[in-house]
Protein backbone atom coordinates (compact mmCIF):
# COMPACT_ATOMS: atom_id res chain seq x y z
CA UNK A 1 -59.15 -123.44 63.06
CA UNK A 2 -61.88 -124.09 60.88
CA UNK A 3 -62.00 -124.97 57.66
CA UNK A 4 -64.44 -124.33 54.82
CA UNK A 5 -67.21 -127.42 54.08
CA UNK A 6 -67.19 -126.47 50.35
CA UNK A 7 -65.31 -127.32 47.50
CA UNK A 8 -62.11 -124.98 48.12
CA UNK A 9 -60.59 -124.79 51.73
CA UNK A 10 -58.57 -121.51 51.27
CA UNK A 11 -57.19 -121.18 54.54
CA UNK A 12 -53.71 -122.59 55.89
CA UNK A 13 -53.43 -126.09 57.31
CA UNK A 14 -52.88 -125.86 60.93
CA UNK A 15 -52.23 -129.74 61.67
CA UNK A 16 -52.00 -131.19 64.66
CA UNK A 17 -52.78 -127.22 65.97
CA UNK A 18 -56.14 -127.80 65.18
CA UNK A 19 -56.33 -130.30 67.70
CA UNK A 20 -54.27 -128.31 69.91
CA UNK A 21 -51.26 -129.98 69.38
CA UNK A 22 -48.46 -128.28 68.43
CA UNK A 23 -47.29 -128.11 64.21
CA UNK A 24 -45.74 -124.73 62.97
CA UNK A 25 -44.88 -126.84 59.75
CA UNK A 26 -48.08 -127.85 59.05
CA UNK A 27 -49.97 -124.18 59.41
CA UNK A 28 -47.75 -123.23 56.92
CA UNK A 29 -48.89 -124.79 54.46
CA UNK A 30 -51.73 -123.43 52.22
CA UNK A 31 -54.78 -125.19 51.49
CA UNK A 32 -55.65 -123.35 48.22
CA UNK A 33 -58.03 -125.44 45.81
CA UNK A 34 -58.20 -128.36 48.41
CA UNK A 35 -61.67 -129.22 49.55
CA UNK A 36 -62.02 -129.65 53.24
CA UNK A 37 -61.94 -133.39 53.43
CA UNK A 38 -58.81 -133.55 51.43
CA UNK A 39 -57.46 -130.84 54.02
CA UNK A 40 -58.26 -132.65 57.18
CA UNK A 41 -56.70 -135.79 55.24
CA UNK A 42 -54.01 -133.76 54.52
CA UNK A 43 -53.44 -132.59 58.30
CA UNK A 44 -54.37 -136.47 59.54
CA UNK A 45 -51.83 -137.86 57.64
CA UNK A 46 -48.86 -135.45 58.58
CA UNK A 47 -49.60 -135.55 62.11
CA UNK A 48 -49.74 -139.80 61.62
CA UNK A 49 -46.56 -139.84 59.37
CA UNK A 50 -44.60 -137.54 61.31
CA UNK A 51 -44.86 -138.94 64.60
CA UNK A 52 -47.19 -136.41 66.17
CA UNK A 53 -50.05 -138.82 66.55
CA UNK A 54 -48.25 -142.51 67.63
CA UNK A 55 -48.41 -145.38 66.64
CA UNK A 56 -51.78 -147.06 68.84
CA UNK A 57 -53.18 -143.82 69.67
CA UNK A 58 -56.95 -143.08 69.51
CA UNK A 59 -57.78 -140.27 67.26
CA UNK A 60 -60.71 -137.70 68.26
CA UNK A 61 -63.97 -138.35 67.93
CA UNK A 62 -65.68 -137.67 64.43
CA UNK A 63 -67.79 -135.57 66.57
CA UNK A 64 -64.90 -133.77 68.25
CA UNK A 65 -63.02 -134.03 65.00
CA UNK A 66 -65.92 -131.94 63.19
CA UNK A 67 -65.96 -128.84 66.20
CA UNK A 68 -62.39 -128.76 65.70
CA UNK A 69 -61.96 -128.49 62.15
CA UNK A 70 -65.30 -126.64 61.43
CA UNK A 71 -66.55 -129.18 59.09
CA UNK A 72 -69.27 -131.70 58.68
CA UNK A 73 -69.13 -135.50 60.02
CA UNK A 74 -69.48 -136.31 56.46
CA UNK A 75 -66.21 -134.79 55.34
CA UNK A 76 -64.71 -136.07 58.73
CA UNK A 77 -65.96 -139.42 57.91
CA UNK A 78 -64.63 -139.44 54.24
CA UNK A 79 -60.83 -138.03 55.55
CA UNK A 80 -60.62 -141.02 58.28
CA UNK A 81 -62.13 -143.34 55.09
CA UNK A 82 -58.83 -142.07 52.90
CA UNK A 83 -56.54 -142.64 56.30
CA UNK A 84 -58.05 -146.34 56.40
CA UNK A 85 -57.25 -147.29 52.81
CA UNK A 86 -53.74 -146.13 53.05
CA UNK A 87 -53.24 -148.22 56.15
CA UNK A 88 -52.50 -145.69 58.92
CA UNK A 89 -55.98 -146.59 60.80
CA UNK A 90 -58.17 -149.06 61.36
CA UNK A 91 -61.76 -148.09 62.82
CA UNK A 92 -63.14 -150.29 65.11
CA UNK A 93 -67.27 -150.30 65.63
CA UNK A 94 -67.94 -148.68 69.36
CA UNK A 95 -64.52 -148.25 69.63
CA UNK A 96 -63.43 -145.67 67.52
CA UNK A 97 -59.57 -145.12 65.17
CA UNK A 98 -56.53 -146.36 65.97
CA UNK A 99 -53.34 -145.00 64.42
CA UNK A 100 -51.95 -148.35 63.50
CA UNK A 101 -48.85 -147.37 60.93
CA UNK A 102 -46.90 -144.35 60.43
CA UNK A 103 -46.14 -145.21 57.07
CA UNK A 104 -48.23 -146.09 53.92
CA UNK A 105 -49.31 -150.07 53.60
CA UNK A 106 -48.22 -152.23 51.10
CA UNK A 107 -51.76 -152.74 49.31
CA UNK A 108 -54.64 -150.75 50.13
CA UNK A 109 -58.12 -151.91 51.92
CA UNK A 110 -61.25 -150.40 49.82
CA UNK A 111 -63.91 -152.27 51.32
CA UNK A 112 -63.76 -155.98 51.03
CA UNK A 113 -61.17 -156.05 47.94
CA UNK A 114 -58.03 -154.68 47.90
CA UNK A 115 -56.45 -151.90 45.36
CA UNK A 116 -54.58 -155.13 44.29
CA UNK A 117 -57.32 -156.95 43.46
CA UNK A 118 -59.44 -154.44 41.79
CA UNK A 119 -56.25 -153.55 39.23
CA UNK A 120 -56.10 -157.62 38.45
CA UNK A 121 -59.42 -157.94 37.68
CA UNK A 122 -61.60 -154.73 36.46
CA UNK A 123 -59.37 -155.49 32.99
CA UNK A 124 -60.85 -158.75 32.60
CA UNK A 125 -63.71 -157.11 33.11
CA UNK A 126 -64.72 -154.15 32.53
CA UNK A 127 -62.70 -153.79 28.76
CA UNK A 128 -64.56 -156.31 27.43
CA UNK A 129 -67.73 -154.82 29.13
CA UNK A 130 -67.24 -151.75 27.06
CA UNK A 131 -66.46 -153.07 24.14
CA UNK A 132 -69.80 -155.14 24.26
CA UNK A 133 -71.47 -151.98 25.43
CA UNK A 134 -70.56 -150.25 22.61
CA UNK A 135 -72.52 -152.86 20.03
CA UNK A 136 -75.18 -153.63 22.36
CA UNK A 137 -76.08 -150.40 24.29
CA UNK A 138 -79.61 -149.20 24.09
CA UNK A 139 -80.57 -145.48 23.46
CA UNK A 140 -82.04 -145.40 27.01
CA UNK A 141 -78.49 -146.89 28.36
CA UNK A 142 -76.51 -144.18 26.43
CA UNK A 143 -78.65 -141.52 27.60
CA UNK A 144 -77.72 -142.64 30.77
CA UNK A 145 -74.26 -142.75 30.40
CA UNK A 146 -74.68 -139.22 28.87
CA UNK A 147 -76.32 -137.90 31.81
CA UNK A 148 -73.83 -139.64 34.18
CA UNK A 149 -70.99 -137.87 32.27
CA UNK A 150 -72.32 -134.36 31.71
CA UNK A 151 -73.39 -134.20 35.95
CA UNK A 152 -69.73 -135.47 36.92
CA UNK A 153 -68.38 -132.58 34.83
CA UNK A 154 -69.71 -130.35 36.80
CA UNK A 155 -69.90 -132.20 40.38
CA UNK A 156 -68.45 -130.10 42.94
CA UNK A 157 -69.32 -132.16 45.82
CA UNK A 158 -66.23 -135.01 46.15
CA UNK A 159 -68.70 -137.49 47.58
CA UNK A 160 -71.72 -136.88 44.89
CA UNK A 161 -69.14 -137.08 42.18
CA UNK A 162 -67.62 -140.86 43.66
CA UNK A 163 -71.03 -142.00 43.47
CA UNK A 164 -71.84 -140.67 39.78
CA UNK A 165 -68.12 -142.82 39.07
CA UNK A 166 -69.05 -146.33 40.25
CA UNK A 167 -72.57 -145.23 38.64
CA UNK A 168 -71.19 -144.81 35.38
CA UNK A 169 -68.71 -147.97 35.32
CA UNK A 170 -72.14 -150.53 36.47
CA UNK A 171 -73.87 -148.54 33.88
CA UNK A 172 -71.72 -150.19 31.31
CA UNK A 173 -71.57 -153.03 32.64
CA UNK A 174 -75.24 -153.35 32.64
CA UNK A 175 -74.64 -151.64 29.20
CA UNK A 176 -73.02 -155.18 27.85
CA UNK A 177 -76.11 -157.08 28.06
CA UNK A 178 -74.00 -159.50 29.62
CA UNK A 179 -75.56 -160.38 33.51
CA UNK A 180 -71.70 -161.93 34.64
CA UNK A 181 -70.59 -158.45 33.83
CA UNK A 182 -73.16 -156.42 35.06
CA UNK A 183 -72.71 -158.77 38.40
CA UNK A 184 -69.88 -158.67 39.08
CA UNK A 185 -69.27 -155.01 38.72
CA UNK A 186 -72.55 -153.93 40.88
CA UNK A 187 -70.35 -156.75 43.65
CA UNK A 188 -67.59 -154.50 43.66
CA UNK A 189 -69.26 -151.42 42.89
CA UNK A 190 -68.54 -150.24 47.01
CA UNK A 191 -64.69 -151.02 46.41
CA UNK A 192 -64.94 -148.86 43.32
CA UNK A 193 -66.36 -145.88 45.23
CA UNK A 194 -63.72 -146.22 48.00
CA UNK A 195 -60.84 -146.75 45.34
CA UNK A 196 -62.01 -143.51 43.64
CA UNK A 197 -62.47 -141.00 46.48
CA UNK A 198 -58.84 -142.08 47.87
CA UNK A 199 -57.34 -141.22 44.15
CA UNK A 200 -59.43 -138.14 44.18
CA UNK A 201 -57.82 -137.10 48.00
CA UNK A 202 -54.10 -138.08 47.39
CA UNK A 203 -53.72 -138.00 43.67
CA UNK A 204 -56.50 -135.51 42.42
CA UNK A 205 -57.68 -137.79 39.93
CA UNK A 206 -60.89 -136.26 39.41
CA UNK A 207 -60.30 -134.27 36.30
CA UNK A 208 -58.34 -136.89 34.74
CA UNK A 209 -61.26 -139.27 35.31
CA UNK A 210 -64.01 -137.01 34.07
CA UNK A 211 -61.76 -136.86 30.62
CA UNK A 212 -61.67 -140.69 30.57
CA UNK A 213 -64.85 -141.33 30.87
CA UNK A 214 -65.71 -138.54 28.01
CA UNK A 215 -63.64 -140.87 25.66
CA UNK A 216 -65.04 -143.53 26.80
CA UNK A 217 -68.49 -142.52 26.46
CA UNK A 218 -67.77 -140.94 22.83
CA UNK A 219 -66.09 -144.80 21.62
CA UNK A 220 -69.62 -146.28 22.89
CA UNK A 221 -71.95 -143.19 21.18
CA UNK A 222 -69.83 -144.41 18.21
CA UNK A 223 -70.47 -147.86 18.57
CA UNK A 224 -66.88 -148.58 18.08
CA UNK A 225 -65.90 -151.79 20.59
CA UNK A 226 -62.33 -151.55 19.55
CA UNK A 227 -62.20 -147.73 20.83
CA UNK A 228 -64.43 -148.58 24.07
CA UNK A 229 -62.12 -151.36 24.47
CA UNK A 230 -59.01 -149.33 24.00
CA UNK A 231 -60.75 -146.10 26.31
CA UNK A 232 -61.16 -148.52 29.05
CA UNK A 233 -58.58 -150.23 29.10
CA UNK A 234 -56.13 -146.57 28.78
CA UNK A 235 -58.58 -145.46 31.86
CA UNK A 236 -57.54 -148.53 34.18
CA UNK A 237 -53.89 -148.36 33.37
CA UNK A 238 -54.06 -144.30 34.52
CA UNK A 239 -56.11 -145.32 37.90
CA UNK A 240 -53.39 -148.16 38.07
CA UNK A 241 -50.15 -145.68 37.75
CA UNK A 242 -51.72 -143.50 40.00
CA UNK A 243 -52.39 -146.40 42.93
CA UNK A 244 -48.70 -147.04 42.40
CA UNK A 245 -47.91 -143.26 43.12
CA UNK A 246 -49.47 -143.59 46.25
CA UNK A 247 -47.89 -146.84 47.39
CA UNK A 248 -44.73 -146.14 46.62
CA UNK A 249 -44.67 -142.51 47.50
């Protein structure tokens, strides 16, 4: 089976079958408005969670993996990424992934912070960032943020539109004037884009998001603190209910 490398899949999931194992439940089930990676995820995580792949096997190749589904390494790559966070592999350099749970961790990895971590902090951080971004941003920042705002609206490409996201939250941290902020956020910015493209896979976040980050955009056009403050902080509390979703799914 092969499956589309654009935004919409449109073919049935095959599972394990596209590997040549077999899964009549999984090539049931349509993949209608998925994109490909989130398809392969999809099919990964079945196979993983259902006992078709065990528990210390080696998955495929990304090479192998991209023949089989008919897909780039790049959407490969981004699936396994996804698999990783939720704590069903572990990819180890010159070795390749492991299936190392069957079952969805605890916490999830995104880089060198986890899920937990980034839901603690980004509060402390990045509300007040917006509020000060809101009273200190420059025309050339909000023009920015503008531009960062309209593209994702209309980003097609999952991994394009991550990268506008963790571009838009260290644009207002830089936004702030404040260098702690601006710091700290460009240290975690790589967490952020991992966090965000496993929402976007398992919890289609991305429309959601792109609203957000209208309203939070609008509250700093406005110069408004309180409603940048209050847009951020509603933002972080949806990403945070939706992390929850996934962990205790």
């Amino acid at each position: 089976m092969n499956l589309s490398d654009s935004r919409t899949a449109g073919q049935p999931a095959a599972g394990a079958a596209a590997r040549g194992m077999a899964a009549s439940h999984a090539s049931a089930r349509p993949l209608a408005r998925l994109s490909a990676a989130e398809a392969v995820f999809n099919a990964l995580r079945e196979d993983i969670e259902s006992g078709l792949v065990a528990v210390g096997s080696k998955l495929s190749s990304e090479a192998t993996l991209s023949q089989q589904y008919g897909v780039s390494r790049s959407v490969i790559r981004e699936a396994l990424r996804s698999c990783t966070a939720l704590g069903l592999t572990v990819t180890k350099t010159g070795k390749g992934t492991f299936v190392v749970a069957n079952k969805v961790a605890n916490d999830l990895t995104l880089g060198q912070y986890s899920a937990r971590d980034l839901t603690e902090a980004r509060p402390h951080i990045e509300v007040p960032a917006a509020g000060l971004a809101a009273e200190r941003r420059t025309d050339e920042e909000l023009e920015t943020l503008r531009h960062i705002v309209a593209a994702m609206a209309t980003e097609t490409d999952p991994e394009s539109w991550v990268a506008l996201d963790s571009s838009f939250h260290a644009a207002i941290a830089r936004a702030s004037g404040n260098k702690v902020f601006a710091s700290v956020v460009a240290d975690i910015r790589d967490a952020l884009a991992h966090q965000s493209e496993t929402l976007n896979m398992v919890a289609d976040r991305q429309h959601a998001s792109d609203v957000e980050h209208q309203q939070i955009l609008a509250a700093i056009e406005a110069g408004s603190a309180e409603d940048a403050r209050a847009a951020m902080a509603h933002h972080l509390h949806a990403v945070g209910v939706a992390l929850d979703s996934i962990l205790n799914k």
